[in-house]
N, C-alpha and C. Protein backbone atom coordinates (compact mmCIF):
# COMPACT_ATOMS: atom_id res chain seq x y z
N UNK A 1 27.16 201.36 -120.50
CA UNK A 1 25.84 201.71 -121.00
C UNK A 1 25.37 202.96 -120.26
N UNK A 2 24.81 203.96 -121.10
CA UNK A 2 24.45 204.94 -120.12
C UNK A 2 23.25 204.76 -119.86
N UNK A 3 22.89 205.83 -118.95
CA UNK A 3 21.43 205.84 -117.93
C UNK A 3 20.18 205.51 -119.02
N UNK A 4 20.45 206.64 -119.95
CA UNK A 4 19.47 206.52 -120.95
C UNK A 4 19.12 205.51 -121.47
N UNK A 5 20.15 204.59 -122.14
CA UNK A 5 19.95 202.82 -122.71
C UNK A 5 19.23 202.33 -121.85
N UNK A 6 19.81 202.41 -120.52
CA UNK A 6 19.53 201.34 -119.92
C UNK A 6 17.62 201.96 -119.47
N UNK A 7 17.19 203.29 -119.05
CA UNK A 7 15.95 203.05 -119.17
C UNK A 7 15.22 202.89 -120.20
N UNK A 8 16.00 202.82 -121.09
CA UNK A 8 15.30 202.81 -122.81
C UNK A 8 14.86 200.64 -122.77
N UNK A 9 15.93 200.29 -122.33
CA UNK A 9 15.76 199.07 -122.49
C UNK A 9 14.89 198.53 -121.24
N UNK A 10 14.78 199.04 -120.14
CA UNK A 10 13.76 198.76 -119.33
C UNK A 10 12.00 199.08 -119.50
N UNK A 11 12.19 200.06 -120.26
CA UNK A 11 11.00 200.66 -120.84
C UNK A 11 10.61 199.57 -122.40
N UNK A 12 11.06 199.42 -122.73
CA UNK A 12 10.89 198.57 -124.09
C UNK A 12 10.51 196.86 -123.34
N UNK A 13 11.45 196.71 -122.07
CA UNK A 13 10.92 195.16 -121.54
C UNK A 13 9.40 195.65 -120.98
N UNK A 14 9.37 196.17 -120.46
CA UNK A 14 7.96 196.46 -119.84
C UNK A 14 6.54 196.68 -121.09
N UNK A 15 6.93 197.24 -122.28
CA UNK A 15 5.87 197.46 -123.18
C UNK A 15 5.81 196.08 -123.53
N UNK A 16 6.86 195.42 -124.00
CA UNK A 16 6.85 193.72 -124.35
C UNK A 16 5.86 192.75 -123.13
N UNK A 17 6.08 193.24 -122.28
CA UNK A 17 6.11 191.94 -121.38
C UNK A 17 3.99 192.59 -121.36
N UNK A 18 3.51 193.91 -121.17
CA UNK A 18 2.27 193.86 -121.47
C UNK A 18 1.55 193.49 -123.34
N UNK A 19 2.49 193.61 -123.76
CA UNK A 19 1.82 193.50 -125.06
C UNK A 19 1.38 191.59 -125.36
N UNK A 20 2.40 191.25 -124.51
CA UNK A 20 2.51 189.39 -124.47
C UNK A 20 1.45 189.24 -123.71
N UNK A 21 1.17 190.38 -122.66
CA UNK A 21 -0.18 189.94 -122.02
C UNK A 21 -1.11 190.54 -122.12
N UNK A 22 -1.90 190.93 -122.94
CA UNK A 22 -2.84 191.23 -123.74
C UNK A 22 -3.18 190.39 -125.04
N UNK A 23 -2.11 189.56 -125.17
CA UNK A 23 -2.23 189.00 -126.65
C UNK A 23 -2.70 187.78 -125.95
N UNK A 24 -1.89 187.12 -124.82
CA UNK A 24 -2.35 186.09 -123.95
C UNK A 24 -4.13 185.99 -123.59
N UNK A 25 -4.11 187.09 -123.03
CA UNK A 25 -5.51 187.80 -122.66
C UNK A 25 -6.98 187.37 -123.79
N UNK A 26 -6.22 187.84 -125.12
CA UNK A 26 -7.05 187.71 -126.30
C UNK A 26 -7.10 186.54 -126.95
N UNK A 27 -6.01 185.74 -126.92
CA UNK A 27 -6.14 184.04 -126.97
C UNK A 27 -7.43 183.70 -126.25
N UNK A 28 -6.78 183.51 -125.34
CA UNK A 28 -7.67 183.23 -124.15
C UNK A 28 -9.31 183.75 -124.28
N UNK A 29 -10.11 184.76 -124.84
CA UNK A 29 -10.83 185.26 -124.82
C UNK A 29 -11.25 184.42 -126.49
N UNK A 30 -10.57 184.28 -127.56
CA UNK A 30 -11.06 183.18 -128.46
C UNK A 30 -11.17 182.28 -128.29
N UNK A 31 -10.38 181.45 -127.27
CA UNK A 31 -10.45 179.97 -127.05
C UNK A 31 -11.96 179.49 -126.14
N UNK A 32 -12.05 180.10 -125.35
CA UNK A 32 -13.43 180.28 -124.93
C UNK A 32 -14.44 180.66 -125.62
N UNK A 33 -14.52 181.91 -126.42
CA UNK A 33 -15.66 181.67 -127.51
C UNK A 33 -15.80 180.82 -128.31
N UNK A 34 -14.64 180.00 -128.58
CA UNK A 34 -14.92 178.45 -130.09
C UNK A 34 -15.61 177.74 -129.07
N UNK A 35 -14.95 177.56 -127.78
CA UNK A 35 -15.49 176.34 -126.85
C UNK A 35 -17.02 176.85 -126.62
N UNK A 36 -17.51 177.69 -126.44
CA UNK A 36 -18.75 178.29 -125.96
C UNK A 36 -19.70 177.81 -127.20
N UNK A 37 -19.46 178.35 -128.36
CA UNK A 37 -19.73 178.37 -129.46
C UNK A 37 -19.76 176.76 -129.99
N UNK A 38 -18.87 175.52 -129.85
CA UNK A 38 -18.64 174.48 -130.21
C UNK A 38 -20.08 173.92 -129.05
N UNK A 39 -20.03 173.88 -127.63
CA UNK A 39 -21.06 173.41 -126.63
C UNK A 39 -22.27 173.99 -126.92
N UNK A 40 -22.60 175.50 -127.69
CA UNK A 40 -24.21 175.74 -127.82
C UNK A 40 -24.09 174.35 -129.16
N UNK A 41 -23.43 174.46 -130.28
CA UNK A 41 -24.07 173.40 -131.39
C UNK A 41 -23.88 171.92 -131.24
N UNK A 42 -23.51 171.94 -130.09
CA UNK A 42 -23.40 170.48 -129.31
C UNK A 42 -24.70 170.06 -128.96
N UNK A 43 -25.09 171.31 -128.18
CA UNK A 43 -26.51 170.75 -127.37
C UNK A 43 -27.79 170.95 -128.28
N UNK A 44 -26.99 171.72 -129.53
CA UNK A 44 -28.12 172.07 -130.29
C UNK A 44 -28.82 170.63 -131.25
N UNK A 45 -27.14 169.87 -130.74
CA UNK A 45 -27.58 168.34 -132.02
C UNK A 45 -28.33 167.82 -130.73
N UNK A 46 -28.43 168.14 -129.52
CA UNK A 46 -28.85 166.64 -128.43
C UNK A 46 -28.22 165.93 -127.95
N UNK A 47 -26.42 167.05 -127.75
CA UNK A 47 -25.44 165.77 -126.84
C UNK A 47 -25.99 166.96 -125.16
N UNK A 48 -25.54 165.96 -124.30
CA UNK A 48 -25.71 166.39 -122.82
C UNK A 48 -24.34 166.59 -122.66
N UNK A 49 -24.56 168.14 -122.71
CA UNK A 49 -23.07 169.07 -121.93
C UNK A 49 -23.28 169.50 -120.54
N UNK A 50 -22.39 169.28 -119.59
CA UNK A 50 -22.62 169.63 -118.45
C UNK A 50 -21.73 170.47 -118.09
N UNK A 51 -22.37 171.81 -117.47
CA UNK A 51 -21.60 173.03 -117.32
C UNK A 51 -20.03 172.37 -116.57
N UNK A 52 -19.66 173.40 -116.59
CA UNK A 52 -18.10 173.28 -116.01
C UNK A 52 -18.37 173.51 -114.68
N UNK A 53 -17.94 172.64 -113.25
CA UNK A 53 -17.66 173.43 -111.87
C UNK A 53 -16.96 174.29 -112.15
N UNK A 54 -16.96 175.64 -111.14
CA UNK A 54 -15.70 176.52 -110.72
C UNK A 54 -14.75 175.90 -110.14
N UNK A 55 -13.61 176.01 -110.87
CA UNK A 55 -12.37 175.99 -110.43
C UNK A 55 -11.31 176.65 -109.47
N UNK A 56 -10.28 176.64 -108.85
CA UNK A 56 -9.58 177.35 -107.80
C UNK A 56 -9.33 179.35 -108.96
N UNK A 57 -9.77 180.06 -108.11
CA UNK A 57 -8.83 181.18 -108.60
C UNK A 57 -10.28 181.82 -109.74
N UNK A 58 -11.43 181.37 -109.46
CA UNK A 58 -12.58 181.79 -109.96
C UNK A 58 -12.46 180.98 -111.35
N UNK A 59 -11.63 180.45 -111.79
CA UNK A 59 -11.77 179.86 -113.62
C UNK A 59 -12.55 178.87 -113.15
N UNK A 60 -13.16 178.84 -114.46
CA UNK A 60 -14.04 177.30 -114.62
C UNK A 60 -13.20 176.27 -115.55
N UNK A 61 -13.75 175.13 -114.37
CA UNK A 61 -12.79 174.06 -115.41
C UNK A 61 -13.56 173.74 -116.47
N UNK A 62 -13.23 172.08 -117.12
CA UNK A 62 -13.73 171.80 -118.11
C UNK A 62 -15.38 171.54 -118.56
N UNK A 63 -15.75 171.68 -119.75
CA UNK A 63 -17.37 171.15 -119.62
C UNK A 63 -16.71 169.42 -120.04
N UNK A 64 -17.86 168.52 -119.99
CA UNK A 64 -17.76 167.46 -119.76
C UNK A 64 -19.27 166.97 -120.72
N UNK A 65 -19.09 166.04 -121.18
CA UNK A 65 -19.98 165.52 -122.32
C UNK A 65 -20.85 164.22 -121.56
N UNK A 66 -21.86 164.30 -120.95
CA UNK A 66 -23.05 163.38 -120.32
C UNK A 66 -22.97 161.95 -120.98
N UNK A 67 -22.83 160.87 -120.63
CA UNK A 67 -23.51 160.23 -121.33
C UNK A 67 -24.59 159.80 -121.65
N UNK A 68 -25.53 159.59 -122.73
CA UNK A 68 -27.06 158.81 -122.50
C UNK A 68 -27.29 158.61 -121.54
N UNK A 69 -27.29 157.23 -120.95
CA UNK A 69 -27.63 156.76 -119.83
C UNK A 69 -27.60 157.61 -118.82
N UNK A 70 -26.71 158.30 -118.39
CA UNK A 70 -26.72 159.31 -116.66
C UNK A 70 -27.28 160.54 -117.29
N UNK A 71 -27.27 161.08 -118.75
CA UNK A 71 -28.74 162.08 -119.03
C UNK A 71 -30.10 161.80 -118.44
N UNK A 72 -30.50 160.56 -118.80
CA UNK A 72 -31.76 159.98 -118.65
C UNK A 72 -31.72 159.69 -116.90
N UNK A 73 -30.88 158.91 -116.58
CA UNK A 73 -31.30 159.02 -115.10
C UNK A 73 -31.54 159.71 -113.95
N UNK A 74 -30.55 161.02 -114.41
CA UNK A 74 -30.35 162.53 -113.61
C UNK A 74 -31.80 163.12 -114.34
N UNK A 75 -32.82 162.98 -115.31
CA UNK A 75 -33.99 163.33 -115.75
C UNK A 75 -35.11 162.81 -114.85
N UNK A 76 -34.53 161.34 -113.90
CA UNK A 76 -35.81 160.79 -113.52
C UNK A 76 -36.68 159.89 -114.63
N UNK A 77 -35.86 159.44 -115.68
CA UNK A 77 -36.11 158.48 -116.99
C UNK A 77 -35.61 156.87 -116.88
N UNK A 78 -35.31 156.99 -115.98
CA UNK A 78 -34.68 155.55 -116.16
C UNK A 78 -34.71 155.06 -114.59
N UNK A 79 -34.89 153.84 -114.28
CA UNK A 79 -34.66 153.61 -112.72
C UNK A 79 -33.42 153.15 -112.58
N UNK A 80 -33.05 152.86 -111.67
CA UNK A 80 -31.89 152.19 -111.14
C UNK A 80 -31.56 150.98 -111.61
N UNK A 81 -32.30 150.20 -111.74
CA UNK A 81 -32.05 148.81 -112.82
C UNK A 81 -32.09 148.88 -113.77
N UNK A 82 -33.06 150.22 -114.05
CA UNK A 82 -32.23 149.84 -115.90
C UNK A 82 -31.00 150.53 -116.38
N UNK A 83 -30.72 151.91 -115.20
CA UNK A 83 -28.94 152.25 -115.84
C UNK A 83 -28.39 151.28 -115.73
N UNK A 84 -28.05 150.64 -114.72
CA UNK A 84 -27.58 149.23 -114.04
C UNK A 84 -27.36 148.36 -115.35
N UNK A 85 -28.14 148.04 -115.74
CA UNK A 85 -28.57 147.22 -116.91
C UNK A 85 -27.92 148.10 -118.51
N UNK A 86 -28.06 148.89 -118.06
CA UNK A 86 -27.46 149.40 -119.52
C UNK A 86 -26.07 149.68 -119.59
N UNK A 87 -25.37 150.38 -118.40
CA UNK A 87 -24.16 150.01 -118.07
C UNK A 87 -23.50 149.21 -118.28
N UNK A 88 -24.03 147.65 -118.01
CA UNK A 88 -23.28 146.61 -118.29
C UNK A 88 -23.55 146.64 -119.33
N UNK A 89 -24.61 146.27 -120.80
CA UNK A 89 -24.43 146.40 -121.95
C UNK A 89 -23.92 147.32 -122.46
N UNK A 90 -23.50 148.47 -121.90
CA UNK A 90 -22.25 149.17 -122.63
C UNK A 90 -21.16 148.83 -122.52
N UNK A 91 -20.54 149.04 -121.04
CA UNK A 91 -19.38 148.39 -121.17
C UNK A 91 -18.80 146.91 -121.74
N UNK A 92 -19.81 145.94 -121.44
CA UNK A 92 -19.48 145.19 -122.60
C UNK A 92 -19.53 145.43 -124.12
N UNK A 93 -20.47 146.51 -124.66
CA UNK A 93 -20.48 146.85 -126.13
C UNK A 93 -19.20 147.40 -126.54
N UNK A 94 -18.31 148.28 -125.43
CA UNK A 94 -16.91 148.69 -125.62
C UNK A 94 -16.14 148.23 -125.68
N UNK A 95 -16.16 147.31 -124.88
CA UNK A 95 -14.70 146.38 -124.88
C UNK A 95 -15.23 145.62 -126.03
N UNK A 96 -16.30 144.76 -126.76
CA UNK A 96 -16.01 144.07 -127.53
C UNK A 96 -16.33 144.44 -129.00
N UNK A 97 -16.41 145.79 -129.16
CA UNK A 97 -16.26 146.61 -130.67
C UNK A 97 -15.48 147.82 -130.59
N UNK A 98 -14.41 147.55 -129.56
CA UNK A 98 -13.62 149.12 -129.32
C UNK A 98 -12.74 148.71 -130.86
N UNK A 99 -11.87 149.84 -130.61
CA UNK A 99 -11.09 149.71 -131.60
C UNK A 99 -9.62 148.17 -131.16
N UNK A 100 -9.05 147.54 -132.71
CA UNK A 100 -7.99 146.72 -132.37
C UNK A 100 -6.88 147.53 -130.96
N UNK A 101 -6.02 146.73 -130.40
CA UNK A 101 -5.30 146.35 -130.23
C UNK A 101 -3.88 146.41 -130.74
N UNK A 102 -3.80 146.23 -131.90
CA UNK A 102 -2.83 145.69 -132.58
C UNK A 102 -3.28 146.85 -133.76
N UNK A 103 -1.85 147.46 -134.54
CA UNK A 103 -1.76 148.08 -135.92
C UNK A 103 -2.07 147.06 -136.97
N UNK A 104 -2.08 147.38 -138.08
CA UNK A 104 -2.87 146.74 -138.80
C UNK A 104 -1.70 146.09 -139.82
N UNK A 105 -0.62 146.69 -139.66
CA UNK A 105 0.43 146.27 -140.02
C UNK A 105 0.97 144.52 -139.99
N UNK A 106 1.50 144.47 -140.82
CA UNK A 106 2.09 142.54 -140.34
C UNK A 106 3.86 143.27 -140.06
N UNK A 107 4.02 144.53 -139.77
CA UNK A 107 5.23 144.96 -138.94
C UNK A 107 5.13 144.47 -137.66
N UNK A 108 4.37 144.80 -137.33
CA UNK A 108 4.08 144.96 -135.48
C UNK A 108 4.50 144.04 -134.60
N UNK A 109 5.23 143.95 -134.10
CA UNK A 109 5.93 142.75 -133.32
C UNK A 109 5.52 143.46 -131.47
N UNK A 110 4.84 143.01 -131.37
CA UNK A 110 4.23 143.27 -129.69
C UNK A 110 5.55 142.99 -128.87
N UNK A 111 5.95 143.67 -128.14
CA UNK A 111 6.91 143.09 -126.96
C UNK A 111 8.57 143.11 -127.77
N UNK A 112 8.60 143.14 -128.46
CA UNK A 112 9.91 143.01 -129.38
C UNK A 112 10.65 144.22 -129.70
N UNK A 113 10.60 145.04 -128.61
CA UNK A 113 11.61 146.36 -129.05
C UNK A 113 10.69 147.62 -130.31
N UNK A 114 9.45 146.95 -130.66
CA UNK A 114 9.01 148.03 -131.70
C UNK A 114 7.99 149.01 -130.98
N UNK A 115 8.03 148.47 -129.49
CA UNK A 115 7.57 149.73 -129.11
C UNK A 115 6.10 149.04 -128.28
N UNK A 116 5.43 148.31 -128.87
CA UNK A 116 4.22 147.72 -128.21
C UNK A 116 3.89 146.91 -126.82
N UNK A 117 3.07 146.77 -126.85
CA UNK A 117 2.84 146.21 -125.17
C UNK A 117 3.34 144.96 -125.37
N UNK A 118 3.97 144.26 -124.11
CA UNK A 118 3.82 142.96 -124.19
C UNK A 118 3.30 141.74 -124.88
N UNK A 119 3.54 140.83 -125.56
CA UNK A 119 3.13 139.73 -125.69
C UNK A 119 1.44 139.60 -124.77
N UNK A 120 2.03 138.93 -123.81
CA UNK A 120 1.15 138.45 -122.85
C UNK A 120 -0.23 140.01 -122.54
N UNK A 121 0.02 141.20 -122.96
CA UNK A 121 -0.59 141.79 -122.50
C UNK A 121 -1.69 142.00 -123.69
N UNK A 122 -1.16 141.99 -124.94
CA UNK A 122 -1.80 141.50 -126.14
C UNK A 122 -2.63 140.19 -125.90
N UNK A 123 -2.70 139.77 -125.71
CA UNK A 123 -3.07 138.05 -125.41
C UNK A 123 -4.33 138.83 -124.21
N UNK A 124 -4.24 138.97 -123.41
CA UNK A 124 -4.91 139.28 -122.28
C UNK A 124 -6.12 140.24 -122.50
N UNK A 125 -5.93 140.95 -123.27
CA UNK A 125 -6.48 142.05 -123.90
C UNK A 125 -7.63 141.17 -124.95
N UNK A 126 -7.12 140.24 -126.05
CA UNK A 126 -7.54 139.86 -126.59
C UNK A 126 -8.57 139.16 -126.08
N UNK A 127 -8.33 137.98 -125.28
CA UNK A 127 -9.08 137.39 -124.16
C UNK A 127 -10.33 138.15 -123.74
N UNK A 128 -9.95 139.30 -123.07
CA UNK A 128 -10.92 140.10 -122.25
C UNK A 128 -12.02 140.30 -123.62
N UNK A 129 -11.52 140.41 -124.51
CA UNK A 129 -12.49 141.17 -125.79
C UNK A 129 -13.22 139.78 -126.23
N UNK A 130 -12.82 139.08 -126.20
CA UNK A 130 -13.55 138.23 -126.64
C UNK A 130 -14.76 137.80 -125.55
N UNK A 131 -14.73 137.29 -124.47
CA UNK A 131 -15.29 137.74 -123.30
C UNK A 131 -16.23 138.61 -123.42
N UNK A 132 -16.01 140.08 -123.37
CA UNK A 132 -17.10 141.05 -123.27
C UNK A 132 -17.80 140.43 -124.68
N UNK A 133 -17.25 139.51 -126.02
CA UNK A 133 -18.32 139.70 -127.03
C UNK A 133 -19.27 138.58 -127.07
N UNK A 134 -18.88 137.46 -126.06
CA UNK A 134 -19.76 136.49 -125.98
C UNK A 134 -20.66 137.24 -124.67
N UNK A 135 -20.52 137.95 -123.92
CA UNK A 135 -21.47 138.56 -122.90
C UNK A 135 -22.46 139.57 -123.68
N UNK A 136 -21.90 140.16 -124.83
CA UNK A 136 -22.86 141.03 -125.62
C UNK A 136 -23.34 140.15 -126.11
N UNK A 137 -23.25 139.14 -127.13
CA UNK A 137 -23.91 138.19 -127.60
C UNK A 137 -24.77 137.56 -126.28
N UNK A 138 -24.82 137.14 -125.53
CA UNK A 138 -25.69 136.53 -124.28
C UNK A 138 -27.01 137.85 -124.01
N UNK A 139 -26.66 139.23 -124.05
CA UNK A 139 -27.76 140.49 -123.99
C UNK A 139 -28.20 140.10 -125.01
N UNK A 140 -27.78 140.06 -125.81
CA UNK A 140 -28.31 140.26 -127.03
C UNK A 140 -29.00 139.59 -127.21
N UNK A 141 -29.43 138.17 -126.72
CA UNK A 141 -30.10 137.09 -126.89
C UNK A 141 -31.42 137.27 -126.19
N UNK A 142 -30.85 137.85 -124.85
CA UNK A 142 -31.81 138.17 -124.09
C UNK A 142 -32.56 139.77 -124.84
N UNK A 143 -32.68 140.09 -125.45
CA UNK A 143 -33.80 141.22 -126.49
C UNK A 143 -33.90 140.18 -127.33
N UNK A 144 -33.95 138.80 -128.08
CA UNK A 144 -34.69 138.26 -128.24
C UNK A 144 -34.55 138.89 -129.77
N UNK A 145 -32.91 138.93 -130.19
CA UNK A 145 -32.73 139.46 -131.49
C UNK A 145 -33.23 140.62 -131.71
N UNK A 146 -34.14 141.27 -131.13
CA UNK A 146 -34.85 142.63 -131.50
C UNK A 146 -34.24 143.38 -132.30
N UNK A 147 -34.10 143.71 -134.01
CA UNK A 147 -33.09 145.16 -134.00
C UNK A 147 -33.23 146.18 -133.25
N UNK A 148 -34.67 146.57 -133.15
CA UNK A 148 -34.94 148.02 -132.42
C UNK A 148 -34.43 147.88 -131.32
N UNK A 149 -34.19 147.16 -130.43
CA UNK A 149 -34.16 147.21 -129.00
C UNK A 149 -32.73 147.29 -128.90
N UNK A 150 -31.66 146.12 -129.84
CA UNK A 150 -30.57 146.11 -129.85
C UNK A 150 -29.92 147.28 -130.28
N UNK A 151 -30.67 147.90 -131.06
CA UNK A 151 -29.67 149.25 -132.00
C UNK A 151 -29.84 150.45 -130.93
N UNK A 152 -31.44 150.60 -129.95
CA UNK A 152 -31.45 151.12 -129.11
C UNK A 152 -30.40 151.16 -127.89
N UNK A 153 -29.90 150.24 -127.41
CA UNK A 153 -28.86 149.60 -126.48
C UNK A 153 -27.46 150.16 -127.27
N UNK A 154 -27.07 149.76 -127.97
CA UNK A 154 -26.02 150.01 -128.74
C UNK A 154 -25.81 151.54 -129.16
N UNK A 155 -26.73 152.29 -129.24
CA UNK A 155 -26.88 153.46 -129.50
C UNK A 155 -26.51 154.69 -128.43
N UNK A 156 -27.96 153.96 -127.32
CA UNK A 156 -27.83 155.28 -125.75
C UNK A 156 -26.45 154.28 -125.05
N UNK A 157 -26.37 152.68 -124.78
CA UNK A 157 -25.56 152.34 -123.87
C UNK A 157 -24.45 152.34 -124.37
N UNK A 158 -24.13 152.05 -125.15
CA UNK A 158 -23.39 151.39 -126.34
C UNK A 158 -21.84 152.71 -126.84
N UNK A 159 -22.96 153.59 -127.11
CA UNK A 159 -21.91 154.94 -127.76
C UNK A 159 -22.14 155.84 -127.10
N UNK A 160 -22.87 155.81 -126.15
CA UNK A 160 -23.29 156.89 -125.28
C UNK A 160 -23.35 157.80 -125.52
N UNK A 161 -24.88 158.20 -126.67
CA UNK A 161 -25.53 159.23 -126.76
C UNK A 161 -26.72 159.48 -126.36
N UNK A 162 -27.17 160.28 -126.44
CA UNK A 162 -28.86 160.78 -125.71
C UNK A 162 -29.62 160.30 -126.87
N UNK A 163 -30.75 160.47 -126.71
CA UNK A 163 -31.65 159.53 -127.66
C UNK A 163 -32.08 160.86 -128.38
N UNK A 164 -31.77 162.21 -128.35
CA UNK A 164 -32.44 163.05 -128.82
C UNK A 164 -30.58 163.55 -129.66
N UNK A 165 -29.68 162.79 -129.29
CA UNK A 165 -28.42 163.14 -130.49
C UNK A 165 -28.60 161.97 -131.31
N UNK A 166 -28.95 161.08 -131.17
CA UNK A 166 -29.09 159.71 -132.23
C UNK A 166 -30.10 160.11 -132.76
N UNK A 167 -31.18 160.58 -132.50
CA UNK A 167 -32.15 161.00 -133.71
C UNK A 167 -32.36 162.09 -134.53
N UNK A 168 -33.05 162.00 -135.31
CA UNK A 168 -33.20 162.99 -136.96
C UNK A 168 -34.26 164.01 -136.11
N UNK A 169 -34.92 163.66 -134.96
CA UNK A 169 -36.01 164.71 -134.46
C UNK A 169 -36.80 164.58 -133.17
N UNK A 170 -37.10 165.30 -133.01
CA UNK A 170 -38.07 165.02 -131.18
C UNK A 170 -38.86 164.00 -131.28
N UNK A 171 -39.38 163.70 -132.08
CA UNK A 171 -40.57 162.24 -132.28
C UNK A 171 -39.58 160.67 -132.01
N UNK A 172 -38.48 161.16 -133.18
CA UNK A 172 -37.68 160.01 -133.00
C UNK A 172 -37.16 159.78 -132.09
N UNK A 173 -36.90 160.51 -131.14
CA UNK A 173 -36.06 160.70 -129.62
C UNK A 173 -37.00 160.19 -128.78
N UNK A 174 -38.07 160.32 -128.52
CA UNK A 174 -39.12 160.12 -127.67
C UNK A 174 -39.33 158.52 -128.18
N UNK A 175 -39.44 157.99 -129.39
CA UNK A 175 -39.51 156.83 -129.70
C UNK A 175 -38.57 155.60 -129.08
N UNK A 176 -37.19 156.61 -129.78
CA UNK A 176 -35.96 155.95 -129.06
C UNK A 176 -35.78 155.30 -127.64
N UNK A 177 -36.39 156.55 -127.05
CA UNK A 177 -35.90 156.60 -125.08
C UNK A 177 -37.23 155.73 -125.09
N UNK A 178 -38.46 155.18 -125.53
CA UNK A 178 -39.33 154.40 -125.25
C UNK A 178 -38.81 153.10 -125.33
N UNK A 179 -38.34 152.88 -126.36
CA UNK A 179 -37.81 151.38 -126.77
C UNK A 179 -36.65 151.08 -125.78
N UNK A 180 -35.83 152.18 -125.92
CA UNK A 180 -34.67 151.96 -125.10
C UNK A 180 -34.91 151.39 -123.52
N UNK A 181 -36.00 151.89 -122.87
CA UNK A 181 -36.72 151.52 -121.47
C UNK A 181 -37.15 150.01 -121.78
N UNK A 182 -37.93 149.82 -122.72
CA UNK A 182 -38.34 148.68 -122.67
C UNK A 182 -37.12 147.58 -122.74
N UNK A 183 -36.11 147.81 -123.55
CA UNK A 183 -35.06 146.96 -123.99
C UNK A 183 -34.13 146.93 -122.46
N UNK A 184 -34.36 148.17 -121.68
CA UNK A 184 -33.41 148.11 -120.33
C UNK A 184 -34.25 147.37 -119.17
N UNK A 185 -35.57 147.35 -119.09
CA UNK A 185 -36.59 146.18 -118.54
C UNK A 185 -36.09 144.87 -119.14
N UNK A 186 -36.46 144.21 -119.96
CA UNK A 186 -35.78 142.94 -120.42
C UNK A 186 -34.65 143.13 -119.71
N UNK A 187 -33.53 143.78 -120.26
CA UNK A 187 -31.90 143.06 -119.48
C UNK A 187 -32.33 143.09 -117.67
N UNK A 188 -32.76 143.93 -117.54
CA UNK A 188 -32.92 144.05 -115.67
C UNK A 188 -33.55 143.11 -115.11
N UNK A 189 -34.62 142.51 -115.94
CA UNK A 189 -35.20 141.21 -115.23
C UNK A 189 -34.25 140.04 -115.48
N UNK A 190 -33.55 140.13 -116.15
CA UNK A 190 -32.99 138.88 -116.80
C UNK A 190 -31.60 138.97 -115.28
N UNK A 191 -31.63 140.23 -115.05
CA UNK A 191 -29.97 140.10 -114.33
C UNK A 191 -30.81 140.26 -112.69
N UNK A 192 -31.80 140.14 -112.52
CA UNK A 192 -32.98 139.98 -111.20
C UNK A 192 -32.61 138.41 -110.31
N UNK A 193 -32.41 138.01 -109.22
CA UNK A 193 -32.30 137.24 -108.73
C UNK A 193 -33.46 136.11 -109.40
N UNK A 194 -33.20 134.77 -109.30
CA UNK A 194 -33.93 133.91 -109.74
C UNK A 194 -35.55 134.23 -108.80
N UNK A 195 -35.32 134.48 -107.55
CA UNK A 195 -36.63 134.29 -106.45
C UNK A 195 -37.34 135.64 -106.48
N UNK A 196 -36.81 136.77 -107.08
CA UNK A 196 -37.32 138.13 -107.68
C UNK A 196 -37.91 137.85 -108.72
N UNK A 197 -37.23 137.42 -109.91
CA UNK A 197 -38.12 137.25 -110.88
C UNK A 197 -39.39 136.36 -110.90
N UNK A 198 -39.42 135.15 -109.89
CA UNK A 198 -40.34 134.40 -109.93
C UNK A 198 -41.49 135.07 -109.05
N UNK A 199 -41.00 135.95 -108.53
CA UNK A 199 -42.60 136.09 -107.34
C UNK A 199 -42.22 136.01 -105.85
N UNK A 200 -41.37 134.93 -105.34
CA UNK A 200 -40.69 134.34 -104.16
C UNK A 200 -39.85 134.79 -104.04
């Protein structure tokens, strides 16, 4: 190969290897505007986006989606017993209306080579769900059937949204996060030591 090829072909790797990084560059520079662009009409419906920390090397990592409940409490909206309280009616609202377990298929052989969890871990799973749905049913008793209070719970604790993304408008949001307090009072007294709640 003579001199010439060979800087011809060193010169041609070098235009490649910037043109890959500039195109990299410009990815990169869209993928951040959808994300930028996706988080303003996020917050524009009333979900709680929380900026990204800085990351090593000046990047920022990820933004991260608030839930209801730690919106309202990082606001100074909620006390300590009633996240407390709503917490547990969420996480029990998850485990016992998450999605199945099991495909919907009458293929599905759990544990049998088709790929699925265990037998026993199916079983266990199932168990636990049933569990969290007699503990939601037990809250639930305690609001005293309420829809409002229950759909409130189910709504901020439940799916964990802000009361101003579950609603059609600022009135309704303000309504929401009212009921929702009251409905997180009920569970908090109810989960209050017997000699707290009485006075003694």
């Amino acid at each position: 190969m003579s001199h010439a090829a060979h800087l011809a072909r060193l010169e041609r790797a070098r235009l490649l290897k910037i043109e890959r990084q500039a195109k990299s560059r410009q990815e990169a520079r869209e993928v951040a505007e959808g994300v930028a662009e996706t988080v303003v009409l996020s917050r524009a419906r009333g979900a709680a986006i929380d900026d990204p920390p800085a990351a090593a090397g000046g990047r920022r990592g990820a933004y991260r989606r608030a839930p209801g409940l730690d919106w309202l409490a990082r606001r100074g909206r909620l006390t300590q017993a009633q996240k407390a309280a709503g917490e547990r009616y969420g996480a029990c609202y998850r485990r016992a209306l998450g999605p199945p377990s099991l495909g919907s298929t009458l293929d599905v052989k759990p544990g049998l080579g088709g790929g699925g969890p265990p037998l026993t871990a199916v079983v266990a799973q199932a168990e636990a769900n049933l569990r969290a749905a007699e503990a939601l049913a037990r809250l639930r008793r305690q609001l005293q059937g309420q829809a409002d209070l229950i759909a409130a719970c189910d709504t901020v604790c439940g799916q964990e949204l802000t009361p101003r993304e579950a609603a059609a408008s600022d009135r309704e949001a303000y309504v929401l996060e009212g009921v929702l307090r009251v409905a997180l009072d009920l569970l908090s007294a109810e989960a209050a030591p017997a000699s707290l709640r009485s006075g003694g």
